[in-house]
N, C-alpha and C. Protein backbone atom coordinates (compact mmCIF):
# COMPACT_ATOMS: atom_id res chain seq x y z
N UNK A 1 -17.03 26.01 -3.86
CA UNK A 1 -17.39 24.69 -4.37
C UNK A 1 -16.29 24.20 -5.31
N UNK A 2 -15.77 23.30 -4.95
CA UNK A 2 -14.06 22.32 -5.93
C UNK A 2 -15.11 21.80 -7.10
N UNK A 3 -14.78 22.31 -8.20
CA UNK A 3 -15.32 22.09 -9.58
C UNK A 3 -14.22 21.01 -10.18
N UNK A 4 -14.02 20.31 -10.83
CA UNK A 4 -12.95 20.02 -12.03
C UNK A 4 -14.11 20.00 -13.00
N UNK A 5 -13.51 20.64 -14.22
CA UNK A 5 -14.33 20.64 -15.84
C UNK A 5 -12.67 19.35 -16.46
N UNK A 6 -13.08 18.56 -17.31
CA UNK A 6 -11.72 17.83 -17.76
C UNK A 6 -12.59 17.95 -19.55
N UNK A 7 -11.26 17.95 -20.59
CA UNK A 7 -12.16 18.38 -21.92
C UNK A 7 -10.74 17.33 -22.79
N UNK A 8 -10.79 17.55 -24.34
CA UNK A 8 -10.01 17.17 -24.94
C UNK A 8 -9.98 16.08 -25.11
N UNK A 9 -10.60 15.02 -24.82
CA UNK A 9 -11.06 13.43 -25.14
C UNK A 9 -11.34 13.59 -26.55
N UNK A 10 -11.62 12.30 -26.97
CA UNK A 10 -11.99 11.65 -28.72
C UNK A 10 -11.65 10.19 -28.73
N UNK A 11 -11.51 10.14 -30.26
CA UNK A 11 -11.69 8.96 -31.03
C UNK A 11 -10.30 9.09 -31.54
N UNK A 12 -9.12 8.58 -31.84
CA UNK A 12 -8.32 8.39 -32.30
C UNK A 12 -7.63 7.07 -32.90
N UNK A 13 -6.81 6.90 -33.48
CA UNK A 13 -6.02 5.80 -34.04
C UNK A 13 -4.75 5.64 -33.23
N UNK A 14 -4.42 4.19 -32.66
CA UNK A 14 -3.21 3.70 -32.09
C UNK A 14 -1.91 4.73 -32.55
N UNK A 15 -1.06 5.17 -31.61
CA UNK A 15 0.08 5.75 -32.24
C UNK A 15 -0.08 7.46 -32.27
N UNK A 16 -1.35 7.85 -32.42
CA UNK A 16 -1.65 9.06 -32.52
C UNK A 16 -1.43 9.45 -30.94
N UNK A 17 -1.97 11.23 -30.69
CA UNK A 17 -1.67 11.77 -29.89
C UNK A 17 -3.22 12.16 -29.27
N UNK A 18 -3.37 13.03 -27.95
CA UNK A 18 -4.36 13.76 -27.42
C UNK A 18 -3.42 14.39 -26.46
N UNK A 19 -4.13 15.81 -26.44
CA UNK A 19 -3.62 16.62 -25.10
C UNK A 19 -5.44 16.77 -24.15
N UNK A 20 -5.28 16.40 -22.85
CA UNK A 20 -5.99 16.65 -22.12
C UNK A 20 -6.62 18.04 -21.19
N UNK A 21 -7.11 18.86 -21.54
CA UNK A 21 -6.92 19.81 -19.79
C UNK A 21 -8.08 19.38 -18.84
N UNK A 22 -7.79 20.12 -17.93
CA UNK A 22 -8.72 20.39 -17.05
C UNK A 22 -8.82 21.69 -16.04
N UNK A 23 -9.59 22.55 -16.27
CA UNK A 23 -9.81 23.56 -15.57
C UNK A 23 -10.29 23.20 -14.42
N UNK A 24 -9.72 23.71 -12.89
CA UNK A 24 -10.43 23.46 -11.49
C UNK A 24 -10.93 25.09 -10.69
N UNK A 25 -11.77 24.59 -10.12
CA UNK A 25 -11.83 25.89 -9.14
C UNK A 25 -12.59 25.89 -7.44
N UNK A 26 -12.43 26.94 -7.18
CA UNK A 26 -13.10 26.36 -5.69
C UNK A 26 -11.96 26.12 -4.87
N UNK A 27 -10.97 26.37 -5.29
CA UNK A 27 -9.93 26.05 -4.14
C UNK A 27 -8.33 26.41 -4.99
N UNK A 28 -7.38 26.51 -3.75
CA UNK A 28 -6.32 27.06 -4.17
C UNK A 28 -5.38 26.48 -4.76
N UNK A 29 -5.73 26.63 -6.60
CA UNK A 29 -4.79 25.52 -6.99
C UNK A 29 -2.75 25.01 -6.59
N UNK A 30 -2.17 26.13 -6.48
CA UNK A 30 -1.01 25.93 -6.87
C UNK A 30 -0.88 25.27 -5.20
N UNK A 31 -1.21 25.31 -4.35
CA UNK A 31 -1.22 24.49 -2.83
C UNK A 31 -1.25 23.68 -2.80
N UNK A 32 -2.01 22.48 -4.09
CA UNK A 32 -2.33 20.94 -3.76
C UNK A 32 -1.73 20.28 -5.31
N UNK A 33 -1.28 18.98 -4.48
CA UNK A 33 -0.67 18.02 -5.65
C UNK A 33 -1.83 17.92 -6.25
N UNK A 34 -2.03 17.59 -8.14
CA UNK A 34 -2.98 17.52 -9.08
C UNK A 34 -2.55 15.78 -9.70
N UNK A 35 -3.61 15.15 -10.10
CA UNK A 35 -3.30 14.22 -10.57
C UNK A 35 -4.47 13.65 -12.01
N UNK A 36 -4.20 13.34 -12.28
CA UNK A 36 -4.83 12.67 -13.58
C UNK A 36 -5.32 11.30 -13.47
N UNK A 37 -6.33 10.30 -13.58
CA UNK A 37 -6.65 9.27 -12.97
C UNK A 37 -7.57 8.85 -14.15
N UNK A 38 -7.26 7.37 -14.99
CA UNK A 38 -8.50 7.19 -16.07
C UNK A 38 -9.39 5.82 -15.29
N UNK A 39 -10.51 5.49 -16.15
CA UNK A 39 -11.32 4.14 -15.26
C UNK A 39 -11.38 3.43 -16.74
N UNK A 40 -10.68 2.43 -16.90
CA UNK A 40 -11.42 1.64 -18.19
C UNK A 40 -12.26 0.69 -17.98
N UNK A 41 -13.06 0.05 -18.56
CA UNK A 41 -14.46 -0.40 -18.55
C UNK A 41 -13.85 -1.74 -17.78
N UNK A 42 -14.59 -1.86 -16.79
CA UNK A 42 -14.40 -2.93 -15.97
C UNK A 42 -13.49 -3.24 -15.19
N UNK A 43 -12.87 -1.97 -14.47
CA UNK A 43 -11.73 -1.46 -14.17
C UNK A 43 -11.89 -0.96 -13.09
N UNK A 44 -10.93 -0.62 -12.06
CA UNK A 44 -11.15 0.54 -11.00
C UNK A 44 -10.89 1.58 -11.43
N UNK A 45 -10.82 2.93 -11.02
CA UNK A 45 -10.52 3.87 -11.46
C UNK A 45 -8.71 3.52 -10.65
N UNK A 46 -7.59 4.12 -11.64
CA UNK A 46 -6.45 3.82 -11.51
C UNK A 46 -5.59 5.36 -11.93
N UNK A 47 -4.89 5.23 -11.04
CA UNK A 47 -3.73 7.06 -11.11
C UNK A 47 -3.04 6.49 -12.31
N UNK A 48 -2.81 7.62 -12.82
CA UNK A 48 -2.17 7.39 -14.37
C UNK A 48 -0.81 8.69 -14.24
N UNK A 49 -1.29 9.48 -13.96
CA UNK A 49 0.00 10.69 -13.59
C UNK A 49 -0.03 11.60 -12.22
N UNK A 50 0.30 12.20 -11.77
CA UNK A 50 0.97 13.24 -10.60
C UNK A 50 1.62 14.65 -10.60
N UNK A 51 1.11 15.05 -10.04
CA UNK A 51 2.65 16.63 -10.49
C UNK A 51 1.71 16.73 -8.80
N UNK A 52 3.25 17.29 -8.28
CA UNK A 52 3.57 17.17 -7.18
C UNK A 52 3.33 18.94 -6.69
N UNK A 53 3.17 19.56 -5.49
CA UNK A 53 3.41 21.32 -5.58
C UNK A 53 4.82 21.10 -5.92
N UNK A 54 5.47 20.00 -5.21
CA UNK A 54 7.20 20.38 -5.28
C UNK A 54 7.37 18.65 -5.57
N UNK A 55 8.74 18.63 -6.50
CA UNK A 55 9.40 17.76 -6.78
C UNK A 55 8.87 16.99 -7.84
N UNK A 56 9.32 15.78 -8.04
CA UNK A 56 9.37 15.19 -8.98
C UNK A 56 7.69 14.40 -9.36
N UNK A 57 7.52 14.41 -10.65
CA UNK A 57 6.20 14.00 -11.39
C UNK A 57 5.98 12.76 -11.38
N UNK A 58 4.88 12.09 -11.00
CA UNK A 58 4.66 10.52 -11.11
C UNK A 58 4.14 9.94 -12.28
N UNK A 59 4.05 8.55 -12.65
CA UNK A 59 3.74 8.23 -13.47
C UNK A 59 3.67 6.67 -13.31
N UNK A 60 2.34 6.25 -13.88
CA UNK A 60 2.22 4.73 -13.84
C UNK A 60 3.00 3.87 -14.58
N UNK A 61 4.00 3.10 -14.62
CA UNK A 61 4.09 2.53 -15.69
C UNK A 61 3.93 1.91 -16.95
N UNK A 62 3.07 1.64 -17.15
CA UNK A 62 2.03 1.52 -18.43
C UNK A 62 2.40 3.05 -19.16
N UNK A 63 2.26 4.54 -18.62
CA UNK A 63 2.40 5.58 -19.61
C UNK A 63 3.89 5.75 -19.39
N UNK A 64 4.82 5.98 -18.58
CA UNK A 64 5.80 6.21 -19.06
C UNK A 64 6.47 6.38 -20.38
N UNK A 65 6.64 7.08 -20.08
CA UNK A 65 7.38 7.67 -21.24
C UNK A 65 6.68 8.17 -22.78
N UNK A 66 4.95 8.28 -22.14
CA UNK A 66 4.40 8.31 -23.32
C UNK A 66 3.45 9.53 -23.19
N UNK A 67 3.17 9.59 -21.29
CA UNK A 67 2.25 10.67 -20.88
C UNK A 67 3.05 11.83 -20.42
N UNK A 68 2.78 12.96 -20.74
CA UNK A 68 3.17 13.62 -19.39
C UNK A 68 2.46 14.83 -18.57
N UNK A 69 2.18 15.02 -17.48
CA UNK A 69 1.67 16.01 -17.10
C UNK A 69 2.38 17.30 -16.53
N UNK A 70 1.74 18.27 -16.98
CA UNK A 70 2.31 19.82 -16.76
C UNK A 70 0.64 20.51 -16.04
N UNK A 71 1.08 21.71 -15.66
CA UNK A 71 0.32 22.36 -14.83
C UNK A 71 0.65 24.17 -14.80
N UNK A 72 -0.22 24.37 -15.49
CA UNK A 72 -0.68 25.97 -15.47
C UNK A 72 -1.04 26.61 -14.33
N UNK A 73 -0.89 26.94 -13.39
CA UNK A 73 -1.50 27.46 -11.33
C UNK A 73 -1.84 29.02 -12.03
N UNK A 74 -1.48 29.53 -12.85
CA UNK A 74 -2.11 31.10 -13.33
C UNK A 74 -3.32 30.67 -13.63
N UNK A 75 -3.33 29.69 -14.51
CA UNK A 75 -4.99 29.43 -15.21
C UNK A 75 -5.87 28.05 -14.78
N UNK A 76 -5.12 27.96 -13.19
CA UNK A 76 -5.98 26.64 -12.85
C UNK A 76 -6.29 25.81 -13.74
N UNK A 77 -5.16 25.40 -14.35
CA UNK A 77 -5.76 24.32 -15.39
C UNK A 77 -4.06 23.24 -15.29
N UNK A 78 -4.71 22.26 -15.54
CA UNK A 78 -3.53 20.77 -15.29
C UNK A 78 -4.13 20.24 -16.65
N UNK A 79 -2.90 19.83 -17.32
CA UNK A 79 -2.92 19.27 -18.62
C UNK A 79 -2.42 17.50 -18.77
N UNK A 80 -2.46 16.86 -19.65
CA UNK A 80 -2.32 15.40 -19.79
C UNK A 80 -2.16 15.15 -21.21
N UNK A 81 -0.43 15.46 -21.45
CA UNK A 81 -0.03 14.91 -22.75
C UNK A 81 0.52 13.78 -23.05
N UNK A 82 -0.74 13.11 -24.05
CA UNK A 82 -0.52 11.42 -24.40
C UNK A 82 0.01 11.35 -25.85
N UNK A 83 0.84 10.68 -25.62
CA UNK A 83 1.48 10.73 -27.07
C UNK A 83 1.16 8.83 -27.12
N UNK A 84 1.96 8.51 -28.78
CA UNK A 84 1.41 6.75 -29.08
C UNK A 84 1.03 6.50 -28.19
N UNK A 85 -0.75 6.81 -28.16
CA UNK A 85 -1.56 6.30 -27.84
C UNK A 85 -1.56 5.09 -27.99
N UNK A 86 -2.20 3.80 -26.98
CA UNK A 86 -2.64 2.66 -27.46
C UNK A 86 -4.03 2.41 -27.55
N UNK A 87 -4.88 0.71 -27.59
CA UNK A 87 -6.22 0.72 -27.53
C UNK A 87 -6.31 0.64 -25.71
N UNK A 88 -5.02 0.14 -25.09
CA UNK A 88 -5.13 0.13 -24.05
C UNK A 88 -5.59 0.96 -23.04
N UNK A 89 -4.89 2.13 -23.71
CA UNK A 89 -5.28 3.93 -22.92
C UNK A 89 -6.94 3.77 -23.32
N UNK A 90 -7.39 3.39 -23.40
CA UNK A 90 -8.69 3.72 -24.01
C UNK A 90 -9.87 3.76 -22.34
N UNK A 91 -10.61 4.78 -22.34
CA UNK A 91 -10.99 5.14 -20.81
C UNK A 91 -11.79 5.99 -20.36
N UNK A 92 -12.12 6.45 -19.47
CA UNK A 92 -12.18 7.61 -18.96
C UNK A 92 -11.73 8.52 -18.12
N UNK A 93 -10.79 9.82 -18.51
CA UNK A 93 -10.32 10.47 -17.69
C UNK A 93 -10.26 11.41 -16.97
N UNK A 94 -10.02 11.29 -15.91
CA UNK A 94 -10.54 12.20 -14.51
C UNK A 94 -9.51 13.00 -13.59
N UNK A 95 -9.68 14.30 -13.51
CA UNK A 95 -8.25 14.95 -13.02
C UNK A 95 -8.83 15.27 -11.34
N UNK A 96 -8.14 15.28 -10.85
CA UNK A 96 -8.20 15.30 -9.04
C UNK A 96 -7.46 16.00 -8.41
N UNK A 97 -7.78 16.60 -6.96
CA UNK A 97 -6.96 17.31 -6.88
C UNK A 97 -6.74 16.78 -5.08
N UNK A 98 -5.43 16.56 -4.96
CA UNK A 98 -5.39 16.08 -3.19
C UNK A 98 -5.80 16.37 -2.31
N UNK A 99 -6.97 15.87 -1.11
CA UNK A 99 -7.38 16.39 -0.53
C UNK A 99 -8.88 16.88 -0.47
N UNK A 100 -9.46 16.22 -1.93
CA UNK A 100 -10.76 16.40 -2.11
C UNK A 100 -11.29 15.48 -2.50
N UNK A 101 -12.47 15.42 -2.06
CA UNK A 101 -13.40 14.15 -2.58
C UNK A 101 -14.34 14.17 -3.90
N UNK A 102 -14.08 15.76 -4.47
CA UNK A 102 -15.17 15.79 -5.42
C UNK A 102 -14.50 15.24 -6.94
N UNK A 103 -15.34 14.60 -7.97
CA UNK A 103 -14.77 14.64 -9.19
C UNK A 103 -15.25 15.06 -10.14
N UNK A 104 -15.11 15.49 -11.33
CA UNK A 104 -15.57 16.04 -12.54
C UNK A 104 -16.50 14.96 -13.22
N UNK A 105 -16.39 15.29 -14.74
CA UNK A 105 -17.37 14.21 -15.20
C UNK A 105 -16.61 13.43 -16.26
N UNK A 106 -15.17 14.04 -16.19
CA UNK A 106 -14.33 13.18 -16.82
C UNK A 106 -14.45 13.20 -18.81
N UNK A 107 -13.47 12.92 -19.26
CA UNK A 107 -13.20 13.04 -20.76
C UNK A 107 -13.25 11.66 -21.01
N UNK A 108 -13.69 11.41 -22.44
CA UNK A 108 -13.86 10.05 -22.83
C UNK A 108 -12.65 9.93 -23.71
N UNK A 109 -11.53 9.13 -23.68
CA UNK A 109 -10.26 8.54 -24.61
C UNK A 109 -11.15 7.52 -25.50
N UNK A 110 -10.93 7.37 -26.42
CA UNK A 110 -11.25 6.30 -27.19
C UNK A 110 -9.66 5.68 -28.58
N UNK A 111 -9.34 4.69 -28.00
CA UNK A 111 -8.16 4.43 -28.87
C UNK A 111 -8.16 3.06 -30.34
N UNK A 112 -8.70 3.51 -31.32
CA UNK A 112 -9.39 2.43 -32.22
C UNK A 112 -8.98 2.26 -33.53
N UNK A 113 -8.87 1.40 -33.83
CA UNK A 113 -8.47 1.35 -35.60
C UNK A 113 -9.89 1.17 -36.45
C-alpha cells in the first residue's frame, strides 16, 4: 500500500524558513521521480518542485531559487527546503510520487505577519 506521511508545516513570518519531509512507503522509492506539489486556497493543486531518479531538479518559478528539493532513497524520505518564505507560499503541501495515484494528507504552510 503507497503511503506518503508529509510533516514540518507551521506558522511562520515572511522571510523566514521551513524544511519539509515526507516519509513514503509501499513502493520502491529510489525507481520513481518524487515531487512536491502545494494547493492554496482556491487554487488547483500546482507542482512546486521535482527531483528526477536521474538528472536535473525542477522547479516552478515562483520558488526558484528559494526552494529546494533533496531526497534520502536509504530512508524513503524526500525533503522541501523553503527558505524567504512569502505569504504567497502559504498552502498545502503534498509530496507524490510518479506513477501513483495515491496522496498523503499533506502539511499545512502558513506564511503571516
Amino acid at each position: 500500500q503507497v503511503q506518503f506521511v508529509e510533516s514540518g508545516g507551521g506558522l511562520v513570518q515572511p522571510g523566514e524558513s521551513l524544511r519539509l519531509s515526507c516519509l513514503a512507503s509501499g513502493f520502491t522509492f529510489s525507481a520513481h521521480s518524487l515531487q512536491w506539489y502545494r494547493q492554496i486556497p482556491g487554487k488547483t493543486r500546482e507542482l512546486v518542485a521535482s527531483s528526477p531518479r536521474k538528472g536535473n531538479d525542477f522547479y516552478a518559478q515562483s520558488v526558484k531559487s528559494r526552494f529546494t528539493i533533496s531526497r534520502n532513497n536509504a530512508l524513503n524520505t524526500v525533503y522541501l527546503e523553503m527558505n524567504n518564505l512569502k505569504p504567497e507560499d502559504t498552502g498545502v503541501y503534498y509530496c507524490h510520487a510518479d506513477g501513483y495515484s495515491t496522496w498523503g494528507q499533506g502539511t499545512r504552510v502558513t506564511v503571516s505577519s
